[in-house]
PDBML (XML) file of the C-alpha atoms, coordinates in Angstrom:
<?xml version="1.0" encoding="UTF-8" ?>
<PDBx:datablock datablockName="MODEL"
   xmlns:PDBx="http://pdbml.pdb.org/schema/pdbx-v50.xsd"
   xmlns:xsi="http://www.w3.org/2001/XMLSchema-instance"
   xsi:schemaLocation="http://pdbml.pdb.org/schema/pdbx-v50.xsd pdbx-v50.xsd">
   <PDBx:atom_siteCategory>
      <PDBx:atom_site id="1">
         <PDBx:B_iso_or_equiv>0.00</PDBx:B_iso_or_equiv>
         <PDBx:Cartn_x>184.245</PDBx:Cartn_x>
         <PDBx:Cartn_y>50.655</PDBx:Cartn_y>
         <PDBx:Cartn_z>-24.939</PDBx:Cartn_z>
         <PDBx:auth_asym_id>A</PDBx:auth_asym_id>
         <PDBx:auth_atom_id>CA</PDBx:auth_atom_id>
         <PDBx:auth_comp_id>UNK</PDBx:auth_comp_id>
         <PDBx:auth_seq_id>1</PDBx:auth_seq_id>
         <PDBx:group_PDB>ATOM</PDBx:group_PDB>
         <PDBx:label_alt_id xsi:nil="true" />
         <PDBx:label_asym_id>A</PDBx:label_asym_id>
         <PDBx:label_atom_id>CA</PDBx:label_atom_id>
         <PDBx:label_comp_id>UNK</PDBx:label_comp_id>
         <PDBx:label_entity_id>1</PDBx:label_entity_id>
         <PDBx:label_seq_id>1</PDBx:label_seq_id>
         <PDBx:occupancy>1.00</PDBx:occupancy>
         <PDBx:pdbx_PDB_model_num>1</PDBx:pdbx_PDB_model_num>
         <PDBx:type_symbol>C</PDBx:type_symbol>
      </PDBx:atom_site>
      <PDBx:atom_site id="2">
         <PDBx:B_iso_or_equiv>0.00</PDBx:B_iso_or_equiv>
         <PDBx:Cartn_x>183.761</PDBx:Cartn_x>
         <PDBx:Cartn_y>47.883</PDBx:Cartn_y>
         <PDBx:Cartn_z>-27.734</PDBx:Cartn_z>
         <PDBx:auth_asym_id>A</PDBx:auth_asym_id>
         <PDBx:auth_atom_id>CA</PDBx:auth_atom_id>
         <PDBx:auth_comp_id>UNK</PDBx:auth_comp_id>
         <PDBx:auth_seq_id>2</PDBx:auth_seq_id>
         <PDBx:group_PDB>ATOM</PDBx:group_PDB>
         <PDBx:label_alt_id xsi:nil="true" />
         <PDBx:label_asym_id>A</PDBx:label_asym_id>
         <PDBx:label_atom_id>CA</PDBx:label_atom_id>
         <PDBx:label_comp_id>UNK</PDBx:label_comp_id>
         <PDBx:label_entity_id>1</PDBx:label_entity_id>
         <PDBx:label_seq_id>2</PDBx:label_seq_id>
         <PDBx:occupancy>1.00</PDBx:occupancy>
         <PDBx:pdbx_PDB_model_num>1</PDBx:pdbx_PDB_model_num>
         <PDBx:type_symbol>C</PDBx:type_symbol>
      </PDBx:atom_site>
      <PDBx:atom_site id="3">
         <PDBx:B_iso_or_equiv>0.00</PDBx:B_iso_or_equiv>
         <PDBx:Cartn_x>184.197</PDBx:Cartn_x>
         <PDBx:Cartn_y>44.387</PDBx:Cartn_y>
         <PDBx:Cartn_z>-28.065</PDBx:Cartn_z>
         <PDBx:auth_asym_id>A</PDBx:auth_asym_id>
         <PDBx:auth_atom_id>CA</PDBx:auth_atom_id>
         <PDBx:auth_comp_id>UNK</PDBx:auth_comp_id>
         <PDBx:auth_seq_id>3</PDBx:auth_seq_id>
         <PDBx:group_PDB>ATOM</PDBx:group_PDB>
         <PDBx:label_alt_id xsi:nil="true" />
         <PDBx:label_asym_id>A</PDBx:label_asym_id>
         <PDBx:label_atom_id>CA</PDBx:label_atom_id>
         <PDBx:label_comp_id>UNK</PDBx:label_comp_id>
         <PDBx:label_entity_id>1</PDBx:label_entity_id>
         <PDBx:label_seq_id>3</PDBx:label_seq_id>
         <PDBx:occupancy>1.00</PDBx:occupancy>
         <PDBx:pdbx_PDB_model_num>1</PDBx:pdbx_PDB_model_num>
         <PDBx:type_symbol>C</PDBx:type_symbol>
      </PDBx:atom_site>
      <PDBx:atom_site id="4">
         <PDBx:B_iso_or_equiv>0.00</PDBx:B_iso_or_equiv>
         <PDBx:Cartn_x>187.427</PDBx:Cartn_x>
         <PDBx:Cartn_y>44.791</PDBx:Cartn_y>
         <PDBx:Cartn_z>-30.133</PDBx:Cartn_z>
         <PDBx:auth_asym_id>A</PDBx:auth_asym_id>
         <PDBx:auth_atom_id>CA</PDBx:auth_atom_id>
         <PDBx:auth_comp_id>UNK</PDBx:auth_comp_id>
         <PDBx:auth_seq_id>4</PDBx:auth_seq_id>
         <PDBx:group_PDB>ATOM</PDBx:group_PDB>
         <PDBx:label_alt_id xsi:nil="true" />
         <PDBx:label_asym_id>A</PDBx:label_asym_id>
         <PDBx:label_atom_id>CA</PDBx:label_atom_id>
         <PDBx:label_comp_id>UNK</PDBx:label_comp_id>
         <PDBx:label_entity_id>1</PDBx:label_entity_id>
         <PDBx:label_seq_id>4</PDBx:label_seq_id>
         <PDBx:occupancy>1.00</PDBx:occupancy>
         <PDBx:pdbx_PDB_model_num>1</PDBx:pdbx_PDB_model_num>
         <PDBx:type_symbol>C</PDBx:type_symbol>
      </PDBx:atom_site>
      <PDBx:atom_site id="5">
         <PDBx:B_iso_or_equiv>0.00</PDBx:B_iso_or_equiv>
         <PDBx:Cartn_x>190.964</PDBx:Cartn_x>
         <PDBx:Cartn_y>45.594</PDBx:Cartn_y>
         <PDBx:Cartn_z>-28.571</PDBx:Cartn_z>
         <PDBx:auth_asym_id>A</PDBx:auth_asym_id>
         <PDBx:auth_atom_id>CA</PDBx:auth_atom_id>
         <PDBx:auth_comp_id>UNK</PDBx:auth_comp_id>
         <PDBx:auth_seq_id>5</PDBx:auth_seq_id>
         <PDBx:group_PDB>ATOM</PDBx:group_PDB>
         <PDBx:label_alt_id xsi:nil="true" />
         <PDBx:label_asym_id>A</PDBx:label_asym_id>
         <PDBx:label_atom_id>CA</PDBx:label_atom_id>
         <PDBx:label_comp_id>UNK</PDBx:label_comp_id>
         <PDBx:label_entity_id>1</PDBx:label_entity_id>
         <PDBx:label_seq_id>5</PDBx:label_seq_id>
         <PDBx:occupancy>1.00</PDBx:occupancy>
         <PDBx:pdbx_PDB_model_num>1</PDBx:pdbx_PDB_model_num>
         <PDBx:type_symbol>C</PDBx:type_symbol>
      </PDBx:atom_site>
      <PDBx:atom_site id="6">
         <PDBx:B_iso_or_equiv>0.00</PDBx:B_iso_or_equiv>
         <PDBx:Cartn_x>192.799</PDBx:Cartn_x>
         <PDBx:Cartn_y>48.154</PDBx:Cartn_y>
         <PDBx:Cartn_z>-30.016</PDBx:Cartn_z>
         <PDBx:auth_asym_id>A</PDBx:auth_asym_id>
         <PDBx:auth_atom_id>CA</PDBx:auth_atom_id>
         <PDBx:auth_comp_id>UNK</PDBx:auth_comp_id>
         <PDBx:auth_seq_id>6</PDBx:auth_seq_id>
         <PDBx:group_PDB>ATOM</PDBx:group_PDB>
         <PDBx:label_alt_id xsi:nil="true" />
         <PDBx:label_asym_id>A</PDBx:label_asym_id>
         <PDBx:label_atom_id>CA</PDBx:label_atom_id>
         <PDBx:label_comp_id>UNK</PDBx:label_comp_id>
         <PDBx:label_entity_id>1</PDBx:label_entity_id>
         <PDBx:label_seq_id>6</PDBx:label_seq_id>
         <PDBx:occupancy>1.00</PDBx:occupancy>
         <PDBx:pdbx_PDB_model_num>1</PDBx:pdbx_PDB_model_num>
         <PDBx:type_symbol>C</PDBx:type_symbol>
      </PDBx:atom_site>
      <PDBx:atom_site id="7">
         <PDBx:B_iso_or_equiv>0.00</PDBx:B_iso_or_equiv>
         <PDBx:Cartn_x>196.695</PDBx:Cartn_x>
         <PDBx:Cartn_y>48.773</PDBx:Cartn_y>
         <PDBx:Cartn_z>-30.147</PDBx:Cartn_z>
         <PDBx:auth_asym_id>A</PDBx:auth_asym_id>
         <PDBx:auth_atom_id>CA</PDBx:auth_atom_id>
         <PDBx:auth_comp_id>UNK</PDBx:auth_comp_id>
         <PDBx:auth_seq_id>7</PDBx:auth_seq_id>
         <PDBx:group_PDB>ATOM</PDBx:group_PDB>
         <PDBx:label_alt_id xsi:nil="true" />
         <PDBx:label_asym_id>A</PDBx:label_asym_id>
         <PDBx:label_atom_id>CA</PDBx:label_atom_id>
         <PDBx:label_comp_id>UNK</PDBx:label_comp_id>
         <PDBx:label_entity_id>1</PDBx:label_entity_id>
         <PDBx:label_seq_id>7</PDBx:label_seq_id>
         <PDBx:occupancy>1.00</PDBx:occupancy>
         <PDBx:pdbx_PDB_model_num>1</PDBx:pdbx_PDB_model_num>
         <PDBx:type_symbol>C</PDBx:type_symbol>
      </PDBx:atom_site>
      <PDBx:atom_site id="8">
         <PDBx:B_iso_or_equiv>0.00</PDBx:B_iso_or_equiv>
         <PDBx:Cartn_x>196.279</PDBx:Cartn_x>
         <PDBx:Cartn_y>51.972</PDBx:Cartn_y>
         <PDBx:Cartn_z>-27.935</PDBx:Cartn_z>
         <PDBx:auth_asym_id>A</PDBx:auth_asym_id>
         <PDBx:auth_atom_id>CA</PDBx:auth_atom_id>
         <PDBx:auth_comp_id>UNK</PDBx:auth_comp_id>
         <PDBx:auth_seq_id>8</PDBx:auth_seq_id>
         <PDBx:group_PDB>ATOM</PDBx:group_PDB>
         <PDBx:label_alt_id xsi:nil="true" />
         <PDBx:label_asym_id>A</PDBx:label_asym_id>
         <PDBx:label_atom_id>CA</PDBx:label_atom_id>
         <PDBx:label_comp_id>UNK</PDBx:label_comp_id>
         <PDBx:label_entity_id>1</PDBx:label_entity_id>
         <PDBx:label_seq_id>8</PDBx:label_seq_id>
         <PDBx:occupancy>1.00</PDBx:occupancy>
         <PDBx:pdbx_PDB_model_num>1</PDBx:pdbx_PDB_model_num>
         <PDBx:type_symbol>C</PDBx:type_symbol>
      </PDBx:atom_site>
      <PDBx:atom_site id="9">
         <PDBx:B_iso_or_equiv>0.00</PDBx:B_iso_or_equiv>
         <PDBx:Cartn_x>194.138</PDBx:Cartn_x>
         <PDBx:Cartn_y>50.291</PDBx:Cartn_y>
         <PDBx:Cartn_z>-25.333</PDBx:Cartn_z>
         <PDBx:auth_asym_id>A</PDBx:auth_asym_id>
         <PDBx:auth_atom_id>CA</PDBx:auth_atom_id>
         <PDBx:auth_comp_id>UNK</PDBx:auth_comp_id>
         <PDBx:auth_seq_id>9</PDBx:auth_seq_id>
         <PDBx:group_PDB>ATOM</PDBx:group_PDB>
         <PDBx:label_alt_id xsi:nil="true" />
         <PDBx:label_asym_id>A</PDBx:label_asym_id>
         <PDBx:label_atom_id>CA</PDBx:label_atom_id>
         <PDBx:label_comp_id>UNK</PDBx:label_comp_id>
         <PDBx:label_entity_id>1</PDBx:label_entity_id>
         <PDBx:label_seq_id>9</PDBx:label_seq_id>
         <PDBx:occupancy>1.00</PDBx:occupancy>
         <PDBx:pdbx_PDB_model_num>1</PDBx:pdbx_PDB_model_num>
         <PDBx:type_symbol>C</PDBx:type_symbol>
      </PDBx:atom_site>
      <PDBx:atom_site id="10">
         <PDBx:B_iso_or_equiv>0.00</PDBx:B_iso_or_equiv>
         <PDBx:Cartn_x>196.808</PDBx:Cartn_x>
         <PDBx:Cartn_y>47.228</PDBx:Cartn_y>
         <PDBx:Cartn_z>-24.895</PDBx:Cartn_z>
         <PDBx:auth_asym_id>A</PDBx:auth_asym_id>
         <PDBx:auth_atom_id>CA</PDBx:auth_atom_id>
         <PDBx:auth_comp_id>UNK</PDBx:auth_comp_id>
         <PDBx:auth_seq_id>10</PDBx:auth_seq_id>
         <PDBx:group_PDB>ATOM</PDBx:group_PDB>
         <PDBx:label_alt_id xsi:nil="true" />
         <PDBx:label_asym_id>A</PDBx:label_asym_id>
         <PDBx:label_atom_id>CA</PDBx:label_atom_id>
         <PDBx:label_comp_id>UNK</PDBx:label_comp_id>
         <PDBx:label_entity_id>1</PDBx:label_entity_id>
         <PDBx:label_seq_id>10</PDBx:label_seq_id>
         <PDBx:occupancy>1.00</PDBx:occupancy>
         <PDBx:pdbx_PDB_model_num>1</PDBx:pdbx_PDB_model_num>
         <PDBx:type_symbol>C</PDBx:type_symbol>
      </PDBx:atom_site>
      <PDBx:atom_site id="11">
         <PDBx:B_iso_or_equiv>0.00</PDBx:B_iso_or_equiv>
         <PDBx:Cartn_x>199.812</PDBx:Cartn_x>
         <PDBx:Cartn_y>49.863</PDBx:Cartn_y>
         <PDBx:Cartn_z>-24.277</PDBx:Cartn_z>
         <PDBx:auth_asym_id>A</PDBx:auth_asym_id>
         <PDBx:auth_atom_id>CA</PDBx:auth_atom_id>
         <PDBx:auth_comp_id>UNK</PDBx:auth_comp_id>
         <PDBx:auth_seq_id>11</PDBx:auth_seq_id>
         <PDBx:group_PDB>ATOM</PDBx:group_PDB>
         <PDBx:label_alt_id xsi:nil="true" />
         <PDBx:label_asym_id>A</PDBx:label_asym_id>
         <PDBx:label_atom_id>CA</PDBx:label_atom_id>
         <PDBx:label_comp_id>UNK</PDBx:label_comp_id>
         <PDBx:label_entity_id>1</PDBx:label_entity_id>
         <PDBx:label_seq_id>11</PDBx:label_seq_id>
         <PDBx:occupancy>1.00</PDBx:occupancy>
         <PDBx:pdbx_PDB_model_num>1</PDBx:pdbx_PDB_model_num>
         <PDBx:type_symbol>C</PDBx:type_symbol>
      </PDBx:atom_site>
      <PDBx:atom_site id="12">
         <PDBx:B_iso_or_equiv>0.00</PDBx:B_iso_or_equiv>
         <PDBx:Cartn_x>197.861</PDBx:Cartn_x>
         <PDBx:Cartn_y>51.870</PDBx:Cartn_y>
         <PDBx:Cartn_z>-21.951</PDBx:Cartn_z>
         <PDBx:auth_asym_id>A</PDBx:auth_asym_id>
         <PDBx:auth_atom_id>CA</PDBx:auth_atom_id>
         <PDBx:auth_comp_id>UNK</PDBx:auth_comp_id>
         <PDBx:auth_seq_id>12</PDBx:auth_seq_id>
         <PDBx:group_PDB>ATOM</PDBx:group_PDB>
         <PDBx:label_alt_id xsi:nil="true" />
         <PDBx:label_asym_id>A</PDBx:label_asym_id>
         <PDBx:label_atom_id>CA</PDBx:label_atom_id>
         <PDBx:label_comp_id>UNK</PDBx:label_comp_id>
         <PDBx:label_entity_id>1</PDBx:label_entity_id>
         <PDBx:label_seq_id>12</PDBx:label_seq_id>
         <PDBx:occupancy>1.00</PDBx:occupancy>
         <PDBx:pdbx_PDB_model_num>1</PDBx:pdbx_PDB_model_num>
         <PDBx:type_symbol>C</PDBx:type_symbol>
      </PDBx:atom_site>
      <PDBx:atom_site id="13">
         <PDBx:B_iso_or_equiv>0.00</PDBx:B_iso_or_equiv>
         <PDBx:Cartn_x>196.713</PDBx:Cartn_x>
         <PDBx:Cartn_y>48.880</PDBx:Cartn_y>
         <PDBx:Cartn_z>-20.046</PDBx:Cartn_z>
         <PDBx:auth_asym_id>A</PDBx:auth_asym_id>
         <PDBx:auth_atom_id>CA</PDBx:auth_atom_id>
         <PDBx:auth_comp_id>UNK</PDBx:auth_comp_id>
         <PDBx:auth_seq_id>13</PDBx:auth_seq_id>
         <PDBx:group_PDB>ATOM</PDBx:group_PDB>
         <PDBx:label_alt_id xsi:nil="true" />
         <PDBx:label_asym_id>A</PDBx:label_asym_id>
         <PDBx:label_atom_id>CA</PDBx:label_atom_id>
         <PDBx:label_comp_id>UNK</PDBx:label_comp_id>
         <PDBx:label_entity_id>1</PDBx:label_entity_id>
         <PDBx:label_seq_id>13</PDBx:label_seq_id>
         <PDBx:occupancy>1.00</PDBx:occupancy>
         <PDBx:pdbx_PDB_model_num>1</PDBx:pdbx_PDB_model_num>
         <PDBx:type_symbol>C</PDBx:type_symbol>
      </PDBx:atom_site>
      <PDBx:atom_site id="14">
         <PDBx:B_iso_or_equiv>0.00</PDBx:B_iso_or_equiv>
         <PDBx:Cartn_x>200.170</PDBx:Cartn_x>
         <PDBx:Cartn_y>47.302</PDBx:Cartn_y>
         <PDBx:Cartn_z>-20.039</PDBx:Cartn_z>
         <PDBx:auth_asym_id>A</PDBx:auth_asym_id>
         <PDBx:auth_atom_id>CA</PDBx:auth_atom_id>
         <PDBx:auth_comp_id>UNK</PDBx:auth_comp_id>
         <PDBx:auth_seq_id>14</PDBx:auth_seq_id>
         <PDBx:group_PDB>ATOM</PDBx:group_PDB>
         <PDBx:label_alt_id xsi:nil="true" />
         <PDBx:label_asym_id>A</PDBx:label_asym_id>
         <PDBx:label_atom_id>CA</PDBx:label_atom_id>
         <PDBx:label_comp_id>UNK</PDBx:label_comp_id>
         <PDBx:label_entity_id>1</PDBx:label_entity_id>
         <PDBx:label_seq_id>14</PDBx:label_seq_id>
         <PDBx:occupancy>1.00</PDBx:occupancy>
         <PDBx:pdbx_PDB_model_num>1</PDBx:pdbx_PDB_model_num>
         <PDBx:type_symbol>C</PDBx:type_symbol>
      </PDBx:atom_site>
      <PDBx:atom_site id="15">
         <PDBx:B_iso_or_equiv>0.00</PDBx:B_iso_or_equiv>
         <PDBx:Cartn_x>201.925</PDBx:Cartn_x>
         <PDBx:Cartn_y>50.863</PDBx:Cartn_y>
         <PDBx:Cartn_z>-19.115</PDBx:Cartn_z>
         <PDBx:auth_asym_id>A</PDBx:auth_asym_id>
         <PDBx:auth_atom_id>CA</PDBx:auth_atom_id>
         <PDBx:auth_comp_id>UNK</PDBx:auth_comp_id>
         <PDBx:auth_seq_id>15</PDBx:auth_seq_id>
         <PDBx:group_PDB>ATOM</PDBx:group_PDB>
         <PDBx:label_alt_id xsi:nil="true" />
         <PDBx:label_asym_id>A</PDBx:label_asym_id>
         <PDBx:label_atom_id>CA</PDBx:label_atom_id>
         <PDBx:label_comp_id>UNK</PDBx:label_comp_id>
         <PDBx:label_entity_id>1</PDBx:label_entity_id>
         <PDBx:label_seq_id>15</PDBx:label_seq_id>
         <PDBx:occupancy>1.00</PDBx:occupancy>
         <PDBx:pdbx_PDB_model_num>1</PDBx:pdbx_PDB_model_num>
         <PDBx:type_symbol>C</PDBx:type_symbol>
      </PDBx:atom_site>
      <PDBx:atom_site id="16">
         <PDBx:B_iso_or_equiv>0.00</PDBx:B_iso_or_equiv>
         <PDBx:Cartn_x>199.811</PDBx:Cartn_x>
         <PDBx:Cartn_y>50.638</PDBx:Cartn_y>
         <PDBx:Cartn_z>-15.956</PDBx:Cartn_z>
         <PDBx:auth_asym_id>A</PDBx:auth_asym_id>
         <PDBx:auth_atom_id>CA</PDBx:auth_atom_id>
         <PDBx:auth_comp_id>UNK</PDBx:auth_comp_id>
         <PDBx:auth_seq_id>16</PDBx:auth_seq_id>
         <PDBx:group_PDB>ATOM</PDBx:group_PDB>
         <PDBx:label_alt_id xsi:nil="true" />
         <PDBx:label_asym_id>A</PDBx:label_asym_id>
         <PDBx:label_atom_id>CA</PDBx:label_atom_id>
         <PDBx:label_comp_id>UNK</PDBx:label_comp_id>
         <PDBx:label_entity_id>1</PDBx:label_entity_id>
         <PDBx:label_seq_id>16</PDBx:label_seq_id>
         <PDBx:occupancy>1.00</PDBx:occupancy>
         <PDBx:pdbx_PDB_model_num>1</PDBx:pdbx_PDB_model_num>
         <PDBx:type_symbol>C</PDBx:type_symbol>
      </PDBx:atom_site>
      <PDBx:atom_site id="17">
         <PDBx:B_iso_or_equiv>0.00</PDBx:B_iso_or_equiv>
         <PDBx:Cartn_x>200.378</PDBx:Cartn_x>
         <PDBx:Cartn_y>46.923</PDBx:Cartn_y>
         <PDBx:Cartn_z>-15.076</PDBx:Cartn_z>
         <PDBx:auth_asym_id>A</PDBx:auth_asym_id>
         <PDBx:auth_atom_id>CA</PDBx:auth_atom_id>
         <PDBx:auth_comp_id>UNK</PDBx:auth_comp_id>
         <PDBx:auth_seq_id>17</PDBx:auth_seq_id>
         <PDBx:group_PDB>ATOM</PDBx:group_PDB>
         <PDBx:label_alt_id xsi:nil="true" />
         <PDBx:label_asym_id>A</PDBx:label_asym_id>
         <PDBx:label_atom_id>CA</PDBx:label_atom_id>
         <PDBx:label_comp_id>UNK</PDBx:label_comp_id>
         <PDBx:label_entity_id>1</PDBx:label_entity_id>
         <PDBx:label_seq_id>17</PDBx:label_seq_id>
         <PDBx:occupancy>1.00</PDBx:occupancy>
         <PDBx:pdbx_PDB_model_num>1</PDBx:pdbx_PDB_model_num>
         <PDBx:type_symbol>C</PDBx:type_symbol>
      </PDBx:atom_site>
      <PDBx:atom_site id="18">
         <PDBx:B_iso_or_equiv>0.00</PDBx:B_iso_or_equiv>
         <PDBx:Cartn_x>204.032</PDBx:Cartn_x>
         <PDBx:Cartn_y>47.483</PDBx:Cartn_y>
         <PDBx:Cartn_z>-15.238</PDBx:Cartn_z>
         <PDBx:auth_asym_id>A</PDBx:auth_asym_id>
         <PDBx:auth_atom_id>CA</PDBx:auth_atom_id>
         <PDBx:auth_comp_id>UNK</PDBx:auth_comp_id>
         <PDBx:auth_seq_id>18</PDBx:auth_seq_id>
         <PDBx:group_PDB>ATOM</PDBx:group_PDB>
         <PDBx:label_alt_id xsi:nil="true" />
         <PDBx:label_asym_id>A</PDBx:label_asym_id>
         <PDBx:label_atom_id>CA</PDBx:label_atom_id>
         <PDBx:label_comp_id>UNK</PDBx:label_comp_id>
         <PDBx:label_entity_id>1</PDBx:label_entity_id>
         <PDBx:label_seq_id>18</PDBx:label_seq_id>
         <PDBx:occupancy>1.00</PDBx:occupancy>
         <PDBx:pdbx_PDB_model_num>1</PDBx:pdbx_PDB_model_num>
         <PDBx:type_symbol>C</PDBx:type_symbol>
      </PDBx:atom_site>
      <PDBx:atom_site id="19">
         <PDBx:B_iso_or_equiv>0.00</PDBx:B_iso_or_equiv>
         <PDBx:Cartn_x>203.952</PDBx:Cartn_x>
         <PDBx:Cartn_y>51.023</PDBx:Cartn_y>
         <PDBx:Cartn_z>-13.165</PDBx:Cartn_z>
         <PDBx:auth_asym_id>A</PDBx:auth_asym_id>
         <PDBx:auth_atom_id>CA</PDBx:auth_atom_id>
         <PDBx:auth_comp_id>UNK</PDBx:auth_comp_id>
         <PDBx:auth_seq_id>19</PDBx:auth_seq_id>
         <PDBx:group_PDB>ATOM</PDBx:group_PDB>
         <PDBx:label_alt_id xsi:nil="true" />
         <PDBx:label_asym_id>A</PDBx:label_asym_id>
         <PDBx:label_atom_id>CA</PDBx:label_atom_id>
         <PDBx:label_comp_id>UNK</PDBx:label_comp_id>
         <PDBx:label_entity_id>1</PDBx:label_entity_id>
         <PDBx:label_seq_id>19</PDBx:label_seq_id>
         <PDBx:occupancy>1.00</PDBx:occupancy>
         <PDBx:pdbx_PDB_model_num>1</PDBx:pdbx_PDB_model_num>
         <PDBx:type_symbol>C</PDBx:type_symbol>
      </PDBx:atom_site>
      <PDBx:atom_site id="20">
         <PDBx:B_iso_or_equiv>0.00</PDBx:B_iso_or_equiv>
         <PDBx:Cartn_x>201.277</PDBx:Cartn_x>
         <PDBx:Cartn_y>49.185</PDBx:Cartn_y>
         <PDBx:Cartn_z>-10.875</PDBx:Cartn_z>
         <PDBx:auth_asym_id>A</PDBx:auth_asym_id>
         <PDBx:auth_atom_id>CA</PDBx:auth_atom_id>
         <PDBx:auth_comp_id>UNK</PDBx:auth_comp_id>
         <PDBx:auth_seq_id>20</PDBx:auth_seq_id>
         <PDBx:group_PDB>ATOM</PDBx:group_PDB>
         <PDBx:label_alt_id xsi:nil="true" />
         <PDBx:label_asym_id>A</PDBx:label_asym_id>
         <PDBx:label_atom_id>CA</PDBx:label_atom_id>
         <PDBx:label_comp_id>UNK</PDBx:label_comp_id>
         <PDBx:label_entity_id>1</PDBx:label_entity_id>
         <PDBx:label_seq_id>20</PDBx:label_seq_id>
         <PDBx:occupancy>1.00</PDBx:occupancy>
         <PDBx:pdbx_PDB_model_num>1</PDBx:pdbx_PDB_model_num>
         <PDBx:type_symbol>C</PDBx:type_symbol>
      </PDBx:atom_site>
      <PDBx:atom_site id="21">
         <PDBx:B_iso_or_equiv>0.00</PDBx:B_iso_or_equiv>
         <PDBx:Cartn_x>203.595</PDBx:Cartn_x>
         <PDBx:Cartn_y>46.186</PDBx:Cartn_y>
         <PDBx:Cartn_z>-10.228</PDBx:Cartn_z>
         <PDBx:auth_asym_id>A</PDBx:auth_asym_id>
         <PDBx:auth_atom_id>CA</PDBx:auth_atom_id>
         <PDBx:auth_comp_id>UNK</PDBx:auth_comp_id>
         <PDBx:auth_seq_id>21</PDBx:auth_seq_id>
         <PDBx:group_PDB>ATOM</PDBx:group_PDB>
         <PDBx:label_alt_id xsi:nil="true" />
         <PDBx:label_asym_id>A</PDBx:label_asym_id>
         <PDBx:label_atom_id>CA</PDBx:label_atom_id>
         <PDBx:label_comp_id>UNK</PDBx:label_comp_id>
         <PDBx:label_entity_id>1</PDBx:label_entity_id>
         <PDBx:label_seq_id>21</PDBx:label_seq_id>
         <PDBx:occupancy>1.00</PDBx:occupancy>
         <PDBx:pdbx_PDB_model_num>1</PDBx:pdbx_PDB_model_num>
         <PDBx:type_symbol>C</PDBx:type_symbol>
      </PDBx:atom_site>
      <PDBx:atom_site id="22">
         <PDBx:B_iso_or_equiv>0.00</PDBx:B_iso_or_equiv>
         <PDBx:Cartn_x>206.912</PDBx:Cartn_x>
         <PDBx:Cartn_y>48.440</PDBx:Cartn_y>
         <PDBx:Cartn_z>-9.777</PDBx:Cartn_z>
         <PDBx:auth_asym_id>A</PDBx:auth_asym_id>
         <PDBx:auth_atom_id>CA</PDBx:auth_atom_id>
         <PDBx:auth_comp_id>UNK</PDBx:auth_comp_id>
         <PDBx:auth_seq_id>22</PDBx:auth_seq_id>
         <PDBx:group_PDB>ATOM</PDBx:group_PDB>
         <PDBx:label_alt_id xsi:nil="true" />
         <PDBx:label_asym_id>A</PDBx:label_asym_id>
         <PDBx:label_atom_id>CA</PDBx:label_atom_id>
         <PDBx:label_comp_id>UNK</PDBx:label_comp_id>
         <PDBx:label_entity_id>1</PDBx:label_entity_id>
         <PDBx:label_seq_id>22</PDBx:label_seq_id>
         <PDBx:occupancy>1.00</PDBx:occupancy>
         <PDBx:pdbx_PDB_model_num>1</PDBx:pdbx_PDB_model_num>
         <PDBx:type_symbol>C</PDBx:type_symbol>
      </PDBx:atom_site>
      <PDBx:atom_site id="23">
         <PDBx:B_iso_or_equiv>0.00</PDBx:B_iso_or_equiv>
         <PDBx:Cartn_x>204.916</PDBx:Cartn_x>
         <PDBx:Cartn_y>50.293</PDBx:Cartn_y>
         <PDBx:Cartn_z>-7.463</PDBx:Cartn_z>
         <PDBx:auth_asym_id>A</PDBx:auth_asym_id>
         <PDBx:auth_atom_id>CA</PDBx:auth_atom_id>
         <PDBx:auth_comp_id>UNK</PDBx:auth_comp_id>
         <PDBx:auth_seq_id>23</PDBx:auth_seq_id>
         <PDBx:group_PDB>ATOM</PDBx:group_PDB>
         <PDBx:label_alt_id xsi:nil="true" />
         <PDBx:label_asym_id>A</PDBx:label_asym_id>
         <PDBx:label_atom_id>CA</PDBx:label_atom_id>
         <PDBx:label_comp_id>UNK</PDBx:label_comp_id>
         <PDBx:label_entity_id>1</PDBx:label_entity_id>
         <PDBx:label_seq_id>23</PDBx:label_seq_id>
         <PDBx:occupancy>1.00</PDBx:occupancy>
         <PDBx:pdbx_PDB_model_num>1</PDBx:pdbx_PDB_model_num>
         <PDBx:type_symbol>C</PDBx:type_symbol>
      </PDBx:atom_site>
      <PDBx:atom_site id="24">
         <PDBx:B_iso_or_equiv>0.00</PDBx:B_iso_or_equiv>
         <PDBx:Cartn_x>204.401</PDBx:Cartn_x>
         <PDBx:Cartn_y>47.446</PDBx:Cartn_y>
         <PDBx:Cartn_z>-5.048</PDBx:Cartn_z>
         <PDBx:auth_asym_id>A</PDBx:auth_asym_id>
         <PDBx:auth_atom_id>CA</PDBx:auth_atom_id>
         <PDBx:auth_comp_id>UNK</PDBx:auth_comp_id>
         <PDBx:auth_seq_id>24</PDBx:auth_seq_id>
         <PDBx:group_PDB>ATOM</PDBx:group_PDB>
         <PDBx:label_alt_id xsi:nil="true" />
         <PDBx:label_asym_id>A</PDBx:label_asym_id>
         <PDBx:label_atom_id>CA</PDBx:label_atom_id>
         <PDBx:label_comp_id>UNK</PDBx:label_comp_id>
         <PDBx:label_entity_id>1</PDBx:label_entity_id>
         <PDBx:label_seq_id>24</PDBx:label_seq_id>
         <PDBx:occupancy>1.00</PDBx:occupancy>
         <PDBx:pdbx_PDB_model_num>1</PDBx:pdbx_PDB_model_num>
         <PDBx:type_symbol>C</PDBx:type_symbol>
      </PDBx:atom_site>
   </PDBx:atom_siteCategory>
</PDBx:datablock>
């Protein structure tokens, strides 16, 4: 929602690149 990343944002979106890729 802002320009700057925060800590929470960067494990969330990681979590669901690793599920995502395990998935396929």
């Amino acid at each position: 929602t802002t320009t700057e990343l925060t800590g929470q944002q960067m494990f969330i979106a990681t979590l669901v690149s690793l599920f995502s890729g395990f998935f396929v």
